[in-house]
Protein backbone atom coordinates (compact mmCIF):
# COMPACT_ATOMS: atom_id res chain seq x y z
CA UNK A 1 120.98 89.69 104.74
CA UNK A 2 124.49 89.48 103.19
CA UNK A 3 123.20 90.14 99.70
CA UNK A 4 122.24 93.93 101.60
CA UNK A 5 125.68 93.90 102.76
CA UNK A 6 127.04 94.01 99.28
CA UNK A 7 125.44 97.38 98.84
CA UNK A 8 127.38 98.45 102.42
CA UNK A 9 130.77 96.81 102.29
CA UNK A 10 132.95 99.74 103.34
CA UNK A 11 130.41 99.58 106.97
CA UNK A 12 132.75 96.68 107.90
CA UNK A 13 135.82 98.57 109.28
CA UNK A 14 138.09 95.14 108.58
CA UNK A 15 137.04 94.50 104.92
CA UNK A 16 137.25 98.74 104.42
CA UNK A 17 140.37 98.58 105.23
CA UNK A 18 141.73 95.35 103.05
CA UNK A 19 139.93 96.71 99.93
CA UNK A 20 141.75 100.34 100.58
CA UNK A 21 145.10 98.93 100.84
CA UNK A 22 144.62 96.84 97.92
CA UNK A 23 143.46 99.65 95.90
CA UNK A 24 146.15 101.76 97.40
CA UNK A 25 149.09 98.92 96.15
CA UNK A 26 148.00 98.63 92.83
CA UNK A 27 147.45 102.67 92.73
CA UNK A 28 151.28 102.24 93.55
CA UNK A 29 151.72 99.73 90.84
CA UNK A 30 149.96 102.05 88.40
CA UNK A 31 152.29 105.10 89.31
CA UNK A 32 155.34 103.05 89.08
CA UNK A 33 154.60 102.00 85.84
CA UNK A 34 155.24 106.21 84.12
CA UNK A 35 159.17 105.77 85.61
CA UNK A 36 161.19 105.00 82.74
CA UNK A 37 164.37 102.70 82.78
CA UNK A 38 167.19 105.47 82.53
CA UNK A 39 168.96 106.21 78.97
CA UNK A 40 166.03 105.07 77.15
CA UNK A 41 164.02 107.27 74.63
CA UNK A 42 160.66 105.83 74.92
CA UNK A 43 159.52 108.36 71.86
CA UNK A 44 161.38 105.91 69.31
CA UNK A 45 160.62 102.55 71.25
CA UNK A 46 157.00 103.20 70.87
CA UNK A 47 157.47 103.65 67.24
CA UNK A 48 159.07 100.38 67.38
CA UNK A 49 156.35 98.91 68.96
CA UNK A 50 154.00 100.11 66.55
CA UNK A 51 154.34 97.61 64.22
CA UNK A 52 154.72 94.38 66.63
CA UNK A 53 151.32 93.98 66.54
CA UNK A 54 150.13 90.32 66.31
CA UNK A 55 153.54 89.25 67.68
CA UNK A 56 154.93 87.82 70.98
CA UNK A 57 155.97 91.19 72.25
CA UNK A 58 152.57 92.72 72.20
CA UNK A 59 151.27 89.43 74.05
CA UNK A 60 154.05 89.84 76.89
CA UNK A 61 153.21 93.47 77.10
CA UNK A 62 149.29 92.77 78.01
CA UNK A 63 150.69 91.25 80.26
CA UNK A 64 153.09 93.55 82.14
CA UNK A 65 150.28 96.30 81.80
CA UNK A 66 152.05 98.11 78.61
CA UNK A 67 154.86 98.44 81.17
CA UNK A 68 157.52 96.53 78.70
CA UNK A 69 156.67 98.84 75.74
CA UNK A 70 157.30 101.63 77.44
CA UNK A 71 160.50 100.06 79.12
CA UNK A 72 159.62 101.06 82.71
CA UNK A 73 161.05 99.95 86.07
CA UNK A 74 158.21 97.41 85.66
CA UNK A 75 159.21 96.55 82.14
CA UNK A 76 159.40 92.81 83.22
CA UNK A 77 156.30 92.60 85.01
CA UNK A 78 155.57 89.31 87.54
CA UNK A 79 156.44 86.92 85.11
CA UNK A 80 159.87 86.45 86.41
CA UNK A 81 158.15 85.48 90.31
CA UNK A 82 155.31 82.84 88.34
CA UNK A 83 158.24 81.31 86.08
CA UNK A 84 160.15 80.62 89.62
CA UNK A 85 157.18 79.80 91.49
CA UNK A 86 156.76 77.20 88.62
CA UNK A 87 160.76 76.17 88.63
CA UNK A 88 160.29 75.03 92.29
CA UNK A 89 156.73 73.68 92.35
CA UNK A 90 158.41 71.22 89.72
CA UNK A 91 161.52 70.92 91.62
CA UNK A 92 159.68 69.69 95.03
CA UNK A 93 158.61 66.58 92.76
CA UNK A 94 161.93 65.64 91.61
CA UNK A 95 164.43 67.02 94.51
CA UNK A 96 163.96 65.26 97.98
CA UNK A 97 165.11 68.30 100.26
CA UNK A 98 162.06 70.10 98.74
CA UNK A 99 159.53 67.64 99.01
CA UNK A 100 161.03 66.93 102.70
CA UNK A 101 160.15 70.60 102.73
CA UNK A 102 157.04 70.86 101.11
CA UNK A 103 155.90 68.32 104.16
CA UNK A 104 157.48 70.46 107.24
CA UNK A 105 153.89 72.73 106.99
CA UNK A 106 154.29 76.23 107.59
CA UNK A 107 158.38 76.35 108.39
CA UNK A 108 159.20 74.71 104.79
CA UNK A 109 156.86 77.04 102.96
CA UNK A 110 158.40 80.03 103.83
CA UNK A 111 161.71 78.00 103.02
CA UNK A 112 160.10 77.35 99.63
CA UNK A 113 158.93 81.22 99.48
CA UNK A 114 162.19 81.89 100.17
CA UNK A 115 163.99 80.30 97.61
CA UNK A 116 161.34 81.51 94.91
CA UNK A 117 162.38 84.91 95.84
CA UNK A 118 165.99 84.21 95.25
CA UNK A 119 164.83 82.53 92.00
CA UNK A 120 163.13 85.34 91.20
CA UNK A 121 166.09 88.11 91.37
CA UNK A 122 168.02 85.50 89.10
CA UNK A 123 165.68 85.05 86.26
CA UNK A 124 164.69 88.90 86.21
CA UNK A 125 168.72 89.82 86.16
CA UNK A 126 169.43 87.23 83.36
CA UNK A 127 166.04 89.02 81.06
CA UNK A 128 167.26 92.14 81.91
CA UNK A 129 170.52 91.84 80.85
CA UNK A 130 169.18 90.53 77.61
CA UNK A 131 166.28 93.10 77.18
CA UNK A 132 169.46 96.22 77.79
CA UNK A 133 171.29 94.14 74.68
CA UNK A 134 168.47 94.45 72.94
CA UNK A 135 167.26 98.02 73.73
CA UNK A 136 170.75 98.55 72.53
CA UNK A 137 170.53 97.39 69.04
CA UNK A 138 167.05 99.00 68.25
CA UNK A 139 166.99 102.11 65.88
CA UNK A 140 164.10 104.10 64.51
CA UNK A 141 163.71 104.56 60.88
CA UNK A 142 165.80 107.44 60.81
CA UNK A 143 168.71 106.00 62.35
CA UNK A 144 168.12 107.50 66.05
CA UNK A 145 169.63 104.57 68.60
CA UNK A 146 166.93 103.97 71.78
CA UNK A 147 169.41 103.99 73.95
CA UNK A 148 171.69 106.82 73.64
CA UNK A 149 174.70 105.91 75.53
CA UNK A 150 175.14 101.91 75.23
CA UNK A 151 177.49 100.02 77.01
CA UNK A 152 177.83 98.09 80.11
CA UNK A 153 176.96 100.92 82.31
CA UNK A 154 173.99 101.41 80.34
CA UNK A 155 173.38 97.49 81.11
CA UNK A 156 174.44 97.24 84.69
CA UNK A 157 171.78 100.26 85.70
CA UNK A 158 169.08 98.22 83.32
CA UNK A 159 169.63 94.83 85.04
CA UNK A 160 169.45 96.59 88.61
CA UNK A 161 166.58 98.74 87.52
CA UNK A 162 164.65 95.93 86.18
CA UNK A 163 165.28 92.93 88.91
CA UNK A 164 164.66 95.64 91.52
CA UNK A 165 161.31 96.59 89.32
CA UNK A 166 160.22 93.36 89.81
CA UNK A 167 161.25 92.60 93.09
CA UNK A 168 159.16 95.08 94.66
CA UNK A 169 156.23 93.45 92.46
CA UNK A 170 156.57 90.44 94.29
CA UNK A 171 156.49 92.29 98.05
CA UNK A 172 153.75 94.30 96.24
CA UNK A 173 151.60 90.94 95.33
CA UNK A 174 152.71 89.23 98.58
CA UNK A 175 151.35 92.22 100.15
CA UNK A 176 147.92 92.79 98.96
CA UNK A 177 147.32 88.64 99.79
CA UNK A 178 148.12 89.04 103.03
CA UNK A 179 147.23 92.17 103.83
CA UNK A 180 143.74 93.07 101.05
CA UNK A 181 141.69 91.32 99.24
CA UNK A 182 142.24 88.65 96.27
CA UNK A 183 145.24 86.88 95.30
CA UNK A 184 148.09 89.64 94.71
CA UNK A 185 149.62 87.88 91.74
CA UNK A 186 146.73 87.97 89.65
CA UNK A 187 144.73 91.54 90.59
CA UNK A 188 148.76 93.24 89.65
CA UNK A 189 148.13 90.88 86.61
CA UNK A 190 144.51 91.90 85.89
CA UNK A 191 145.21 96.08 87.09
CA UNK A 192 147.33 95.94 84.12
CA UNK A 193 145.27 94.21 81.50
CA UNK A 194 142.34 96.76 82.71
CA UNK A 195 144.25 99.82 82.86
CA UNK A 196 145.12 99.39 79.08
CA UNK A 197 141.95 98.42 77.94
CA UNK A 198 140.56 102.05 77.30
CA UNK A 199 143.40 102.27 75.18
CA UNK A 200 142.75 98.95 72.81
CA UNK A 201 139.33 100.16 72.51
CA UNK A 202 140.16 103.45 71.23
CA UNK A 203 142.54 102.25 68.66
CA UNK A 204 139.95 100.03 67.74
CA UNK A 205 137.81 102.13 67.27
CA UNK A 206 140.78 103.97 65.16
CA UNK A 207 140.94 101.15 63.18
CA UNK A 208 137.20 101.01 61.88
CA UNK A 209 137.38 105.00 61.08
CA UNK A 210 140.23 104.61 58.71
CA UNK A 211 138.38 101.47 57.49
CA UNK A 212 141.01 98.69 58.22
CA UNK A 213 138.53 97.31 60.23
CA UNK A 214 134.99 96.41 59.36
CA UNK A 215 132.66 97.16 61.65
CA UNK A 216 130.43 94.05 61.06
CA UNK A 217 133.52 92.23 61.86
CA UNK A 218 134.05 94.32 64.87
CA UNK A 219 130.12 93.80 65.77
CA UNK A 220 130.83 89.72 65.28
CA UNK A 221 134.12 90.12 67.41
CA UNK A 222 132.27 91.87 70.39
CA UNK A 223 129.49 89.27 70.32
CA UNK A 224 132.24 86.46 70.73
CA UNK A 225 133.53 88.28 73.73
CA UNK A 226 130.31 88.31 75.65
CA UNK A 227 130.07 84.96 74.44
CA UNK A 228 133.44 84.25 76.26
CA UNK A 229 132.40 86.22 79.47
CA UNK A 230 128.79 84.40 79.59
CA UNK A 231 130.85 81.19 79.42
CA UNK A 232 133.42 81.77 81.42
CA UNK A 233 131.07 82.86 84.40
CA UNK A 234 129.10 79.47 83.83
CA UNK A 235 132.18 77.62 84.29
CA UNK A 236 134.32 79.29 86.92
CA UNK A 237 131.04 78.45 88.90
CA UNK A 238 129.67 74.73 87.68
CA UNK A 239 131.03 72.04 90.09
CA UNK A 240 130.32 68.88 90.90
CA UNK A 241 129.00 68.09 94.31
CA UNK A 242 129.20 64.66 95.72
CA UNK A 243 127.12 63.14 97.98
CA UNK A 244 128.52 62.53 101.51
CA UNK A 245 126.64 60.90 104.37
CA UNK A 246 127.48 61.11 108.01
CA UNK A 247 126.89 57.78 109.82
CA UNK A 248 124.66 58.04 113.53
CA UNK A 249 126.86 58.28 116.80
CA UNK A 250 126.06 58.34 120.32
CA UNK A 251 128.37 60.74 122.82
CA UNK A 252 126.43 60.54 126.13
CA UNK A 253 122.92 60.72 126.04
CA UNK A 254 123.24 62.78 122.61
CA UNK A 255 123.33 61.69 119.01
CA UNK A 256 125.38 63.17 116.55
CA UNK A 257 125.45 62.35 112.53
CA UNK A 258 123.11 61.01 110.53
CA UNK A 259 123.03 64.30 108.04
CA UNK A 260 123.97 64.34 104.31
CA UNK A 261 125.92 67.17 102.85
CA UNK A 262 127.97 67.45 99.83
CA UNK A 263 131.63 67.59 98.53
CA UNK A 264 132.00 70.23 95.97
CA UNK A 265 134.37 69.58 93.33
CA UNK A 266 134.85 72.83 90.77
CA UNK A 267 134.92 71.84 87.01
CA UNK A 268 138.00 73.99 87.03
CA UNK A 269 139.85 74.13 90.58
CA UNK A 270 142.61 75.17 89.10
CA UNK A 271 141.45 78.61 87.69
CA UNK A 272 143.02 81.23 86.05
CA UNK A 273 146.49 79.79 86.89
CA UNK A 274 146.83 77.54 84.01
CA UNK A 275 146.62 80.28 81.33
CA UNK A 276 149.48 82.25 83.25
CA UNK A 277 151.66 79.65 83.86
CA UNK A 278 151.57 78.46 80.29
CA UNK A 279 152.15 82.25 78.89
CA UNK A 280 154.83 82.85 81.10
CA UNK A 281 156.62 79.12 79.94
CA UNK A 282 156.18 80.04 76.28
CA UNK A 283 157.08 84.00 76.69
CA UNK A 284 160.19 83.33 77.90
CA UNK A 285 162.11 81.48 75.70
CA UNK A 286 160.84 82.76 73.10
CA UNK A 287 161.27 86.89 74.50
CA UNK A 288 165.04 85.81 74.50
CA UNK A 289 165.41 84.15 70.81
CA UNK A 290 164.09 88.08 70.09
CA UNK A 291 167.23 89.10 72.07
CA UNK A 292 169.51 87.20 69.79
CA UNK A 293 171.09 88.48 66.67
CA UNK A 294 169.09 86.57 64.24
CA UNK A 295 171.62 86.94 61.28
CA UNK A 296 174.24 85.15 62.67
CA UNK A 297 171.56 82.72 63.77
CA UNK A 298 168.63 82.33 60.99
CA UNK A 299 167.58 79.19 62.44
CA UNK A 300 166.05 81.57 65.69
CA UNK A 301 163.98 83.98 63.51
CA UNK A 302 162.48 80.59 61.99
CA UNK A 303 161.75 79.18 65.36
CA UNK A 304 160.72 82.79 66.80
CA UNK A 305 157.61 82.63 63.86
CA UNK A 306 156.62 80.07 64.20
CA UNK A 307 155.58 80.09 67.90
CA UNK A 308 153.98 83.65 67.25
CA UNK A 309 150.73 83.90 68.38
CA UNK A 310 147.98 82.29 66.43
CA UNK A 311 150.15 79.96 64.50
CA UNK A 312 149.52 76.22 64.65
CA UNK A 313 152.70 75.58 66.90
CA UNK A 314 152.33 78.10 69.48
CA UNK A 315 148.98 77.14 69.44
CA UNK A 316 149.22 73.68 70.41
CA UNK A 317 152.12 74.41 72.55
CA UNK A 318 149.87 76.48 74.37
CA UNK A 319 146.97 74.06 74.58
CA UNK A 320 149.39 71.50 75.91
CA UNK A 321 150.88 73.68 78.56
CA UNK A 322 147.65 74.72 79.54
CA UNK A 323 146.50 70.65 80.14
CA UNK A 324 149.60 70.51 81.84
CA UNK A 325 149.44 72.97 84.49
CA UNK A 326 145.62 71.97 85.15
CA UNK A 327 146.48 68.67 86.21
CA UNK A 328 149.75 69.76 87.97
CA UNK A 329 148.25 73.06 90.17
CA UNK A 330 144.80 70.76 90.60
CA UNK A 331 147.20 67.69 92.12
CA UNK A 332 149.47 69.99 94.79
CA UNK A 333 146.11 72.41 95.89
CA UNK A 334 144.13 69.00 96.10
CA UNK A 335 144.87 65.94 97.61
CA UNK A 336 142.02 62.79 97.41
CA UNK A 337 143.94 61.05 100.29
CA UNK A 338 143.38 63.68 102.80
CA UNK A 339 139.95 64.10 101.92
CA UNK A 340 139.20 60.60 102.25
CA UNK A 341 140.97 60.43 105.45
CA UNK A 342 138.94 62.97 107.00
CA UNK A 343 135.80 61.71 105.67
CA UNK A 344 136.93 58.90 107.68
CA UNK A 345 137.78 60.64 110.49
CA UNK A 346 134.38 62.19 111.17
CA UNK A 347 132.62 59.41 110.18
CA UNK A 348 131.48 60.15 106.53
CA UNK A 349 131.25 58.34 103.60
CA UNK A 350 130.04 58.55 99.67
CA UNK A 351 127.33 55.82 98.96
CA UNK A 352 128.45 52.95 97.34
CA UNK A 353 132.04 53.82 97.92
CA UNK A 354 133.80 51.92 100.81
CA UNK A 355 135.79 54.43 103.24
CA UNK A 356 139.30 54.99 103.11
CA UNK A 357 141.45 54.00 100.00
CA UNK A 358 138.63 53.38 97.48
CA UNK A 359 137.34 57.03 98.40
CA UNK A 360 140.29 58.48 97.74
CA UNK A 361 140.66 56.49 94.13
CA UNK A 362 137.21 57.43 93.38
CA UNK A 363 137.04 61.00 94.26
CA UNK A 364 140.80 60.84 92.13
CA UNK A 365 138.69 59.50 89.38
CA UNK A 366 135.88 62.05 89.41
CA UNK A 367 138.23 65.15 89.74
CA UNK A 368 140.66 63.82 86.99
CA UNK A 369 137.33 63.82 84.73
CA UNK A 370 136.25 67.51 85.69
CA UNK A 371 140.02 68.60 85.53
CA UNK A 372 140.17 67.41 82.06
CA UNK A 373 136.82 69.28 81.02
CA UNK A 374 137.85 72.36 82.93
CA UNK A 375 140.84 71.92 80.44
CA UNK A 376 139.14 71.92 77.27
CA UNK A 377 137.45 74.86 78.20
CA UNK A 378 140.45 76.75 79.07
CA UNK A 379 141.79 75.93 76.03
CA UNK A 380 138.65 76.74 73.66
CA UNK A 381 138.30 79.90 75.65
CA UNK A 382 142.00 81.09 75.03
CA UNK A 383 142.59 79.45 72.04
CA UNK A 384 139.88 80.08 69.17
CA UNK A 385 139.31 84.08 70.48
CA UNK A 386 143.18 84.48 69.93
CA UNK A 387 143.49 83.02 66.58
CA UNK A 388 140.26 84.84 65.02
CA UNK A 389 141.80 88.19 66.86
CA UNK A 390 145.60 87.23 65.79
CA UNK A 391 144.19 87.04 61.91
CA UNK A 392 142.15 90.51 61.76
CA UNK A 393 144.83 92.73 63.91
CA UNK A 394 142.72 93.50 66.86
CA UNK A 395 144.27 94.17 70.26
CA UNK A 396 144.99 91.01 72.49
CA UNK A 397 143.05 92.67 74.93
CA UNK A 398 139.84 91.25 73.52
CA UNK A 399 141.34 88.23 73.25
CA UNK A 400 140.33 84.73 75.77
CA UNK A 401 143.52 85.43 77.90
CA UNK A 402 143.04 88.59 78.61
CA UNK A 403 138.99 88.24 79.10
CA UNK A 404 139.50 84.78 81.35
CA UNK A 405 142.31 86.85 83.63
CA UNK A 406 139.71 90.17 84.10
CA UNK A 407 136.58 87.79 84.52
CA UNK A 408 138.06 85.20 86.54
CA UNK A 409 140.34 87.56 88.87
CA UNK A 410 137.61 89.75 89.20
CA UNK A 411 135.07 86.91 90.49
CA UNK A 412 138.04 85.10 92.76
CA UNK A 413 138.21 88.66 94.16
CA UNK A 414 134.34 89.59 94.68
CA UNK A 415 133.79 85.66 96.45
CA UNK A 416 136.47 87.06 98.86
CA UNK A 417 134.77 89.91 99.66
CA UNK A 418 131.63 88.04 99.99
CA UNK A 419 132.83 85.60 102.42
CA UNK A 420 134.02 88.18 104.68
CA UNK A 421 129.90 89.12 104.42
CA UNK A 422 129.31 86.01 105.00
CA UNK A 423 131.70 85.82 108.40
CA UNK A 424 130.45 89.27 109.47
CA UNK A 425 127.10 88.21 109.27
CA UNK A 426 127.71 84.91 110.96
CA UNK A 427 129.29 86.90 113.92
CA UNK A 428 126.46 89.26 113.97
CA UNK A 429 123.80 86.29 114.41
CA UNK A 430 125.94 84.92 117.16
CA UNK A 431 126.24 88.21 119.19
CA UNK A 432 122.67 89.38 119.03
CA UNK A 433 121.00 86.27 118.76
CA UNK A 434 120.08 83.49 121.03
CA UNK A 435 123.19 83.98 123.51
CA UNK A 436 122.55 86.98 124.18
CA UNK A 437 118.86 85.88 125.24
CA UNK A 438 120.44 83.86 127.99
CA UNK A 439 121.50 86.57 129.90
């Protein structure tokens, strides 16, 4: 049985292999993340990072795996790759030579690839060069400068550093998809939000010694999280299935059709994307304004609270983002038409719902309904666990972000692995089964 196989996956030379390699990448990921950017005391930028708790730069740093606190070669993370994957997924709507692209199949999507690399090196050089102004202007309390010899050579080797940093993110991500198991992006994503988690638990734990933290609280805040996790499983896995009927034909003397099976739409197709996308939108205008020297411009340190996490604005920026990018990622990974016309094609059809056209509006209609739940509950789920966490100074670890990334990533992964069961197991049917009997 394939549930068996679960207990013996490394059996299966193939899926041994892809599971090693992606371990191996993200062990490589991991190691690169101790290299610090050169000419940077990390001593007094942790100190500095002490006390940006709550704030936008403790959310981007869950998410580049404490790598930007410690201003490492990885200090930028992915984020730079997902804000130009987003760039040009928005672009192909709007710029004809990208849709004409976007339609070529295989050929335009490593054109498209391509020129989300490109993007990629851009945005990265332009946040580096900021992020080496800014290491530039931070001091501890004692006066000691992080970096110790500013100036543009200083900058050049931060911006080179940095885009190369996360350059070699993107082959590593591009990488373990092709080449492992799970989508590359998101387990680089999720390796760093688990690697750090010891960490926010022992300073938690820190935190109720000293008594800044009560430990009822504490008790109520881990009771929301398995809340979150419980809820999270139920929904990455509820879907809708519709009906689909096969009409009767006759090839020869044999009849084919006549079965039912089902269409399976997921309440929330669009899955942990949504949440990074949005992050990444909000992150990185508002990482810059930090960049900016705020006295000669008060207006940015008015705008740079405000959309600090757990306030009403970033908030509902947030939510909106997050509606945004379910509806966009749910419309380019799934397309009614084509559904409908293969339905068509092999002669199937919903009940009640004439072929063609009308299937395509009503299957439109049914996934625009689960794409809006699967919405709301992206939203609840990152939303109210940040704003509770944001108010009593826990780590954003515990936070819905960070929990929806580890749970979701880590059950996108393990359905992977289990399909490869599944396809092993298939195989294994076919070779000892009945044709071998016919020998």
């Amino acid at each position: 049985m394939v549930t068996e196989g679960l207990g013996g996956i490394f059996k299966i030379p193939e899926l041994k292999n892809r599971i090693l390699f992606t371990l191996g990448m993200l062990a490589v990921f991991r190691i690169g993340s101790h290299i610090p950017v050169p000419g940077v005391n990390s001593d007094i930028l942790a100190d500095f990072f002490k006390n940006m708790a709550g704030t936008m730069f403790q959310f981007f740093d869950m998410f580049t795996g404490s790598n930007f606190s410690q201003a490492t070669i990885f200090a930028l993370g992915i984020m730079p790759y997902i804000s130009s994957s987003i760039i040009l997924q928005l672009l192909t709507v709007v710029v004809p030579h990208l849709e004409k692209l976007k339609k070529e199949g295989e050929q335009g999507q490593k054109k498209i690839t391509q020129y989300t690399r490109y993007g990629t090196v851009v945005l990265a050089s332009i946040q580096g060069l900021a992020i080496s102004f800014w290491l530039e202007s931070l001091q501890s309390p004692s006066a000691q400068m992080v970096v110790s010899a500013p100036g543009w050579g200083f900058r050049l080797v931060t911006v080179i550093t940095l885009a190369a940093g996360t350059a070699f993110l993107m082959w590593l991500g591009e990488q373990i998809t092709e080449r492992g198991i799970g989508n590359g992006i998101s387990l680089i994503i999720f390796a760093g939000i688990v690697a750090d988690m010891p960490t926010a638990i022992i300073q938690t734990l820190q935190l109720i010694g000293i008594g800044q933290l009560n430990a009822i609280i504490m008790i109520g805040l881990l009771g929301m999280m398995i809340v979150t996790i419980l809820s999270i499983v139920y929904m990455e896995s509820a879907q809708r299935r519709l009906t689909i009927h096969h009409a009767k034909r006759q090839v020869g003397r044999r009849q084919f059709g006549g079965v039912q099976t089902h269409l399976p739409l997921k309440v929330n197709t669009a899955g942990v994307i949504p949440p990074i996308f949005a992050s990444s939108i909000i992150m990185f205008p508002a990482t810059l304004a930090n960049f900016v020297n705020q006295e000669s411009f008060p207006w940015i340190s008015y705008v740079t609270d405000m959309i600090r996490p757990g306030t009403v604005v970033y908030e509902s920026i947030y939510v909106t983002a997050i509606f945004f990018f379910c509806f966009f990622y749910t419309a380019i990974i799934f397309n009614p038409s084509d559904v409908a016309d293969n339905l068509k094609k092999n002669g199937g059809f919903i009940p009640g719902i004439r072929p063609g056209h009308p299937t395509a509006e009503y299957i439109d209609k049914v996934l625009s309904r689960l794409t809006f739940t699967g919405a709301c509950y992206l939203s609840v789920v990152c939303i109210i666990p940040n704003v509770l966490i944001s108010q009593l100074s826990v780590p954003f670890y515990f936070g819905g972000t960070g929990l929806l990334i580890v749970v979701g990533v880590g059950m996108d992964t393990m359905s992977q692995v289990e399909s490869h069961l599944v396809m092993r197991h298939y195989e294994g049917f076919v070779k000892k089964g009945s044709l071998r009997s016919r020998r």
